[in-house]
N, C-alpha and C. Protein backbone atom coordinates (compact mmCIF):
# COMPACT_ATOMS: atom_id res chain seq x y z
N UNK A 1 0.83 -1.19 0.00
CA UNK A 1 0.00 0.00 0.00
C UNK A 1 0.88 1.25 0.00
N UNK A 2 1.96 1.28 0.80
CA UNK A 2 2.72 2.34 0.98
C UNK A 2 3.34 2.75 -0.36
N UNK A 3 3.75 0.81 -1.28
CA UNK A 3 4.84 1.67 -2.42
C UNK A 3 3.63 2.52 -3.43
N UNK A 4 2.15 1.96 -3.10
CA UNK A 4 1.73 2.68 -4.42
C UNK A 4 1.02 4.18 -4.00
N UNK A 5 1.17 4.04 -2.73
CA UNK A 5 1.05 5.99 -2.23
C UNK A 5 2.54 6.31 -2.73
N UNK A 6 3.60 5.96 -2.71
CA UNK A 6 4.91 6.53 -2.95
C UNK A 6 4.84 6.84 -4.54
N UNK A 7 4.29 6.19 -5.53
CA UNK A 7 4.38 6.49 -6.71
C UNK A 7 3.39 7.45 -7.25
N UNK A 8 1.92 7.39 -6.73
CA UNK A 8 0.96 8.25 -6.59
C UNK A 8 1.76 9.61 -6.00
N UNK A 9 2.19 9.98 -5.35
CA UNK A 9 3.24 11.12 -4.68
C UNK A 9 4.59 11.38 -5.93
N UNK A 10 4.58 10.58 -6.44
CA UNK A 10 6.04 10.84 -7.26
C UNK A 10 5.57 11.40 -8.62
N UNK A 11 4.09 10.54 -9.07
CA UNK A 11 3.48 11.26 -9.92
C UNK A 11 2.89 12.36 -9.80
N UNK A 12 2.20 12.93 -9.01
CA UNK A 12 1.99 14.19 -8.54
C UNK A 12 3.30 15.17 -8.54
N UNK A 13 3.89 15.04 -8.18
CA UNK A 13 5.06 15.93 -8.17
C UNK A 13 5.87 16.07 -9.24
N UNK A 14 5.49 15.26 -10.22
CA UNK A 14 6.28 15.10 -11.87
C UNK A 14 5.25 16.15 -12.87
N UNK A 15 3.80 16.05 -12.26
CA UNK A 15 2.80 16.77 -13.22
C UNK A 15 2.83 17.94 -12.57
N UNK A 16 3.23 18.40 -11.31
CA UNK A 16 3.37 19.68 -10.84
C UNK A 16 4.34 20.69 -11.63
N UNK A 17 5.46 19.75 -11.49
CA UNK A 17 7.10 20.52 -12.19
C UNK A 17 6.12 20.79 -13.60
N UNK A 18 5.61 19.72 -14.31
CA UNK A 18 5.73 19.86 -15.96
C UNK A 18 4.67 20.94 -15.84
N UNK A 19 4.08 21.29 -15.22
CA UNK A 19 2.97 22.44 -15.23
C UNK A 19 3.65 23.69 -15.03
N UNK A 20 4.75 23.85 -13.71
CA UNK A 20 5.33 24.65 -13.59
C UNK A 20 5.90 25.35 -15.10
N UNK A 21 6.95 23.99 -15.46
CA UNK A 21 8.06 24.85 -16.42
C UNK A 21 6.80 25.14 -17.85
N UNK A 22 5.36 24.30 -18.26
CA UNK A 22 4.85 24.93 -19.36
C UNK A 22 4.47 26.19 -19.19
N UNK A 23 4.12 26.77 -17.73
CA UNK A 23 3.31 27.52 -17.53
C UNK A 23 4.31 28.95 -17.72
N UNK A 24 5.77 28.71 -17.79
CA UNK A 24 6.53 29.80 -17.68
C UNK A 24 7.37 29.17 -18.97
N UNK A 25 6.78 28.73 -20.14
CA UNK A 25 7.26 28.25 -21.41
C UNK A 25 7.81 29.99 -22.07
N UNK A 26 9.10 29.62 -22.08
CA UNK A 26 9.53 31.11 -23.13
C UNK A 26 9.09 31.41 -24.69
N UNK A 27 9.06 32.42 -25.13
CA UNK A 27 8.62 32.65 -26.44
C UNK A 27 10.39 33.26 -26.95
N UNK A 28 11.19 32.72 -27.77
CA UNK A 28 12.13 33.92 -27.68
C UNK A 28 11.40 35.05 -28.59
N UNK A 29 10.91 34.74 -29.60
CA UNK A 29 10.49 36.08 -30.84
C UNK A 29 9.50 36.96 -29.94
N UNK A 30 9.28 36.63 -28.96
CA UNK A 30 8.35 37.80 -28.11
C UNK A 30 9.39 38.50 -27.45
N UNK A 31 10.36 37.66 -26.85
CA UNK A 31 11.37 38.32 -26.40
C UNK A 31 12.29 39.27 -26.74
N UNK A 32 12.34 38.62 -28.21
CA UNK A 32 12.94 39.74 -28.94
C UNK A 32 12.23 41.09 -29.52
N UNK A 33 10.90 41.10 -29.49
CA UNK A 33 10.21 42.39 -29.69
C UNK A 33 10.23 42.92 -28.52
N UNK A 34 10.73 42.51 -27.24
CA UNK A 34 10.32 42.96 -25.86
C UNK A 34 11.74 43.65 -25.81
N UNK A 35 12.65 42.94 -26.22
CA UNK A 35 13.85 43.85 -26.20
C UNK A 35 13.99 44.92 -26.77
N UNK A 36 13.84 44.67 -28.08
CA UNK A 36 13.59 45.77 -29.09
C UNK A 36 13.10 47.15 -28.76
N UNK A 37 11.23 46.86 -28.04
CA UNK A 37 10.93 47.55 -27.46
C UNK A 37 11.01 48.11 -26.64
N UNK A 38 12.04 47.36 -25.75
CA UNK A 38 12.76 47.82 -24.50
C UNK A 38 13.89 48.79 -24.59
N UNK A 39 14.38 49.28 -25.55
CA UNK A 39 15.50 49.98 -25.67
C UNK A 39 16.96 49.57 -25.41
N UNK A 40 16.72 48.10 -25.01
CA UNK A 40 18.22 47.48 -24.13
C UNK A 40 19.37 47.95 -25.12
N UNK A 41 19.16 47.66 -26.50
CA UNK A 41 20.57 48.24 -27.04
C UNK A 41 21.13 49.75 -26.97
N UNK A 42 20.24 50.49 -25.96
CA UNK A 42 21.09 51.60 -25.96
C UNK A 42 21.95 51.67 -24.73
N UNK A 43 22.41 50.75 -24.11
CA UNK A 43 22.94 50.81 -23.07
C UNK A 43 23.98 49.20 -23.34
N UNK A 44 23.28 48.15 -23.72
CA UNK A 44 23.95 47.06 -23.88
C UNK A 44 24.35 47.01 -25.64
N UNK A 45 24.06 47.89 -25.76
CA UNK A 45 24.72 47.34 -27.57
C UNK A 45 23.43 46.86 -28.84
N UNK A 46 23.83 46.38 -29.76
CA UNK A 46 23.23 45.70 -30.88
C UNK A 46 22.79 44.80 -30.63
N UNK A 47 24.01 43.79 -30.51
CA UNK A 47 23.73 42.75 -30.49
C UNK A 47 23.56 41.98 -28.96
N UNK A 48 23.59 43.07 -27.74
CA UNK A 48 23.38 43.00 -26.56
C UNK A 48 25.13 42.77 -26.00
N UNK A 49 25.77 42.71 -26.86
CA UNK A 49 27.54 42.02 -26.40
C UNK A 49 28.19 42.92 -26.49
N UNK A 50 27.94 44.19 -26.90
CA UNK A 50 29.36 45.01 -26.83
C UNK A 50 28.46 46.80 -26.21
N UNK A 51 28.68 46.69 -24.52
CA UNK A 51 27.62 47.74 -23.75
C UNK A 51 28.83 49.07 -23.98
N UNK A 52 27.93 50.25 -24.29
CA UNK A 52 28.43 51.26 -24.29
C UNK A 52 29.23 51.92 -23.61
N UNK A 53 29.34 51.62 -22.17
CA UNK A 53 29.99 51.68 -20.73
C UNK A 53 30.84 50.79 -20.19
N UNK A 54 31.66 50.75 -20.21
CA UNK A 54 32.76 49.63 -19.16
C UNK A 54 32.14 49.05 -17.57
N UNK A 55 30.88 49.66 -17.43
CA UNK A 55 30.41 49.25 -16.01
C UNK A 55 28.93 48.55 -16.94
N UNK A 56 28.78 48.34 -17.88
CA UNK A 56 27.64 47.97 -18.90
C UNK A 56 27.67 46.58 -18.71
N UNK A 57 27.37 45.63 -18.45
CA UNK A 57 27.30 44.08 -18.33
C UNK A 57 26.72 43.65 -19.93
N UNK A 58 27.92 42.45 -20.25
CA UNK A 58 27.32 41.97 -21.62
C UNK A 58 26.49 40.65 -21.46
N UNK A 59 25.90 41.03 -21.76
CA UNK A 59 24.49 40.07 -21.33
C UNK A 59 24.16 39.28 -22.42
N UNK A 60 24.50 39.21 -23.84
CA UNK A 60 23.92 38.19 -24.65
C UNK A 60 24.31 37.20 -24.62
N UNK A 61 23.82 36.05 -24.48
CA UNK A 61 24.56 34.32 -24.13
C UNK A 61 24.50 34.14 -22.79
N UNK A 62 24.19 34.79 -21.90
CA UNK A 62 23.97 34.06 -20.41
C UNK A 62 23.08 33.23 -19.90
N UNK A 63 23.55 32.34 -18.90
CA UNK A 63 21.96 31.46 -18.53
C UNK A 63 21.07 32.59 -18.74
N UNK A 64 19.65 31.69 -19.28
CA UNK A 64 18.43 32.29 -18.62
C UNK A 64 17.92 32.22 -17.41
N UNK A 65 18.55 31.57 -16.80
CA UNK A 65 17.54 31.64 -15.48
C UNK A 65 18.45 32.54 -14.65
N UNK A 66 19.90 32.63 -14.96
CA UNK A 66 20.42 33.81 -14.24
C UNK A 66 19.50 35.43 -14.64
N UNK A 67 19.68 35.61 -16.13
CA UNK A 67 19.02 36.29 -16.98
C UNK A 67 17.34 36.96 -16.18
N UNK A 68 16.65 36.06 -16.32
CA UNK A 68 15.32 36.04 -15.83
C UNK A 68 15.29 36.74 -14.10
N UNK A 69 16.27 35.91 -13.43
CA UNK A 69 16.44 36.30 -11.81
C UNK A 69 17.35 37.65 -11.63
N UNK A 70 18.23 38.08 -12.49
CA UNK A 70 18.44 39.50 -12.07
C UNK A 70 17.41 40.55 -12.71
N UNK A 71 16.38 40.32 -13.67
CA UNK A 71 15.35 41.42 -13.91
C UNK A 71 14.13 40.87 -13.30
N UNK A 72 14.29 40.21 -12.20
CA UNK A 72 13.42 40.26 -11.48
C UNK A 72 13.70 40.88 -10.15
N UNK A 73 14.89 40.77 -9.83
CA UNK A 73 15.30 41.69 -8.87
C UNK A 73 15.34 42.93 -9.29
N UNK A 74 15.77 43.83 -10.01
CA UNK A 74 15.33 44.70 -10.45
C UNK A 74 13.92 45.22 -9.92
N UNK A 75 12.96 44.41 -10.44
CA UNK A 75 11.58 44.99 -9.95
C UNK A 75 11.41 44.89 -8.29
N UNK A 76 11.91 44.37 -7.99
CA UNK A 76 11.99 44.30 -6.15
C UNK A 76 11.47 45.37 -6.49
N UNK A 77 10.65 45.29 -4.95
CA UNK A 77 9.87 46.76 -4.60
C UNK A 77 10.83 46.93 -3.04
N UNK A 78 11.08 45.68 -2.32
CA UNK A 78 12.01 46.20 -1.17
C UNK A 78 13.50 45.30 -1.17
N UNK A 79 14.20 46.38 -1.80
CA UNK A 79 15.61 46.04 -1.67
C UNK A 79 16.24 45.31 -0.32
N UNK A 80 17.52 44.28 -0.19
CA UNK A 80 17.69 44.01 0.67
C UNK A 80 18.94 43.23 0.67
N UNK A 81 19.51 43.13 1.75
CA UNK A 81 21.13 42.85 1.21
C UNK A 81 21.19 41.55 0.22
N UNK A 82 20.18 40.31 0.21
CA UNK A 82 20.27 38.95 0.13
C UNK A 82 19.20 39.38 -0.74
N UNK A 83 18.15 40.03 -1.59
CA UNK A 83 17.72 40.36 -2.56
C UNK A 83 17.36 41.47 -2.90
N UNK A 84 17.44 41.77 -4.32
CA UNK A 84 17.06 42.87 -5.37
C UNK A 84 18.77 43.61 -5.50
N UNK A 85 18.13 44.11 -7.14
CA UNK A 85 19.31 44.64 -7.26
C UNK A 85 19.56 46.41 -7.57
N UNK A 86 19.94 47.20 -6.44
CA UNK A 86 19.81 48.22 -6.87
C UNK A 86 20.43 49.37 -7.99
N UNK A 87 19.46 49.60 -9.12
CA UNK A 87 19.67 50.23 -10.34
C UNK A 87 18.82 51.12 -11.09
N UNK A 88 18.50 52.08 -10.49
CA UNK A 88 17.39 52.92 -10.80
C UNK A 88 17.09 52.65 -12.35
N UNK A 89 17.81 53.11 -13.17
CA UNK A 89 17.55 53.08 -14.56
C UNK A 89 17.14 51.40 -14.94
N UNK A 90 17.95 50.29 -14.65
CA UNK A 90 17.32 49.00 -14.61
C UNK A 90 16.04 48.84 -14.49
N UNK A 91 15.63 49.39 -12.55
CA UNK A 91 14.36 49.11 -12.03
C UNK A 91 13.35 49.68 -13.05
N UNK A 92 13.68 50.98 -14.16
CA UNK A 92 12.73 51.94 -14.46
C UNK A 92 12.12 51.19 -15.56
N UNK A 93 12.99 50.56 -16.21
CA UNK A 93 13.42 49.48 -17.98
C UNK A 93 12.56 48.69 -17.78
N UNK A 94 12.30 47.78 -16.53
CA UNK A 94 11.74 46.66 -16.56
C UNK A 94 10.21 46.53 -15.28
N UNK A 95 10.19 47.63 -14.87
CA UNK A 95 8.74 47.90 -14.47
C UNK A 95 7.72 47.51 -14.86
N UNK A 96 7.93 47.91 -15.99
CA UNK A 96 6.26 47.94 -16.86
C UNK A 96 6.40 46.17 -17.42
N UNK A 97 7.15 45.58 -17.29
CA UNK A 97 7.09 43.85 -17.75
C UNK A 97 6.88 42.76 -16.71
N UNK A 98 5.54 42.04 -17.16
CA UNK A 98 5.05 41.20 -16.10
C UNK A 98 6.21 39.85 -16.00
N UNK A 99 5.69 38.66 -15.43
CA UNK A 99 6.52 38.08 -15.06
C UNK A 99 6.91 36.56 -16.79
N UNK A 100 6.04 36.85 -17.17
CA UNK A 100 6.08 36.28 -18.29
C UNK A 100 7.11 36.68 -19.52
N UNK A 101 6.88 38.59 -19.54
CA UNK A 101 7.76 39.15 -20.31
C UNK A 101 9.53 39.04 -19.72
N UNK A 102 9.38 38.70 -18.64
CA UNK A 102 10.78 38.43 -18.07
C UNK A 102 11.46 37.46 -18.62
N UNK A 103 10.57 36.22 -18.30
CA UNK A 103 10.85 34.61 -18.88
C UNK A 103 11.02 35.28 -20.70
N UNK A 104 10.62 35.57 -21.67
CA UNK A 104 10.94 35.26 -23.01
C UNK A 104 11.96 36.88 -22.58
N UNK A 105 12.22 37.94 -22.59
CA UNK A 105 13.20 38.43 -22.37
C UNK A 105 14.54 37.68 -22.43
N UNK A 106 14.26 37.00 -20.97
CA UNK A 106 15.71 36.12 -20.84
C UNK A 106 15.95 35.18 -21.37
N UNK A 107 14.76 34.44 -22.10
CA UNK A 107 15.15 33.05 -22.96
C UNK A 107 15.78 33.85 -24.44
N UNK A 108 15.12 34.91 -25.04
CA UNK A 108 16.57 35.66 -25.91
C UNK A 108 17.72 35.61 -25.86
N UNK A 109 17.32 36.92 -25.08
CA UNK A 109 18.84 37.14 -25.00
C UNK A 109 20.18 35.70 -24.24
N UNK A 110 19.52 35.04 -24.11
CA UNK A 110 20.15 33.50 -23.33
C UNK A 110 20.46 32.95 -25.23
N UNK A 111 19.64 33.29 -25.41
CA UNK A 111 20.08 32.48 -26.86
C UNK A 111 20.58 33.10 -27.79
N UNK A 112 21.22 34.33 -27.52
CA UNK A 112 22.90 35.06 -28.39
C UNK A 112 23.81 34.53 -28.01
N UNK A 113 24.54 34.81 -29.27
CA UNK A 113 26.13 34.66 -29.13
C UNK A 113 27.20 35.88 -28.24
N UNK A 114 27.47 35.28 -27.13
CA UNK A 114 28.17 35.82 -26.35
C UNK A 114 29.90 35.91 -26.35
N UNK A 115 30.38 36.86 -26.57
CA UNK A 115 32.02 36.71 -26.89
C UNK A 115 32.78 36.49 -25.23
N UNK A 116 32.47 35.89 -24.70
CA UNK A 116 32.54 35.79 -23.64
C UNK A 116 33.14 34.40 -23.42
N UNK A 117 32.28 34.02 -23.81
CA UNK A 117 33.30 32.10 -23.91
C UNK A 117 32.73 31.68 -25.26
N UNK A 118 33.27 29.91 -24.95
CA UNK A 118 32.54 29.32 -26.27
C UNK A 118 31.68 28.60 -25.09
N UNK A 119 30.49 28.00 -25.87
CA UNK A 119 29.35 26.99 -24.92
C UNK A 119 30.34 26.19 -24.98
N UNK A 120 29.64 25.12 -24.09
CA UNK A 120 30.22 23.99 -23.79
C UNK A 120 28.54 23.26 -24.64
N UNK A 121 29.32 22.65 -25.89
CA UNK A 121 28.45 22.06 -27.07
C UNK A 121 27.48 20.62 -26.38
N UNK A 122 28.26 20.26 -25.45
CA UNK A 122 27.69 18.74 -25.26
C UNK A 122 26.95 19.19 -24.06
N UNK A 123 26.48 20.12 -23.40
CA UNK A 123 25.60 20.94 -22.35
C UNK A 123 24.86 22.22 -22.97
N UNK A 124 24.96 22.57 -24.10
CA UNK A 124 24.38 24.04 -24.44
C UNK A 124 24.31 23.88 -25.88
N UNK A 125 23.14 23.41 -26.11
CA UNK A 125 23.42 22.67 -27.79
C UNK A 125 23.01 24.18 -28.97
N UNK A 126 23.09 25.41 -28.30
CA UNK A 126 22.78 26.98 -29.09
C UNK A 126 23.99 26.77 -30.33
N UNK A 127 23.65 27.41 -31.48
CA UNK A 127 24.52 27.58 -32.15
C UNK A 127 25.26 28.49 -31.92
């Protein structure tokens, strides 16, 4: 009785995750009109890799989920040593984008070419 509550429990928690990650499924081509519309290349560049400023972070090719979690800190409403990140002009950029526009935001720009390294091909199959 117990092993088939244990699998009943294992299945539940397998249809939870797959709900989770569809429910925050990225779009990149939304992302990329969100950028677009976002103005990011006037501060990060063209192609998001080469920022106008030496204190400018090049951001094209990074995880997304790093990606996604620093413009969500950004929107913090209460800063704090262990979260949010304080950047007025950041916080101002990404205000107006719900939590969805975050997710295809960062699945973009996650999927440029970053001069930063090469992927590691057999973990990051991006061209």
């Amino acid at each position: 009785m117990n092993h088939k509550l244990a699998r009943l429990s294992l299945l539940g928690v397998a249809a939870a995750l797959a709900g989770l990650s569809a429910a925050h499924a990225a779009d990149v081509q939304k992302g990329a009109e969100l950028v677009k519309e976002g103005g990011c290349i006037a501060c990060h560049g063209a192609g998001l890799d080469k920022p106008l400023a030496p204190t400018y972070p090049i951001i094209a090719g990074q995880p997304e989920s790093y990606l996604f979690h620093a413009l969500q800190q950004y929107q913090a409403k209460h800063q704090t040593p262990l979260y949010g990140r304080d950047n007025a002009i950041m916080a101002g950029m990404v205000a107006r984008f719900n939590t969805q526009d975050l997710h295809d935001i960062a699945a973009y720009v996650a999927s440029l070419k970053t001069p930063l390294y090469e992927p590691d091909m057999a973990r990051d199959p991006r061209p």
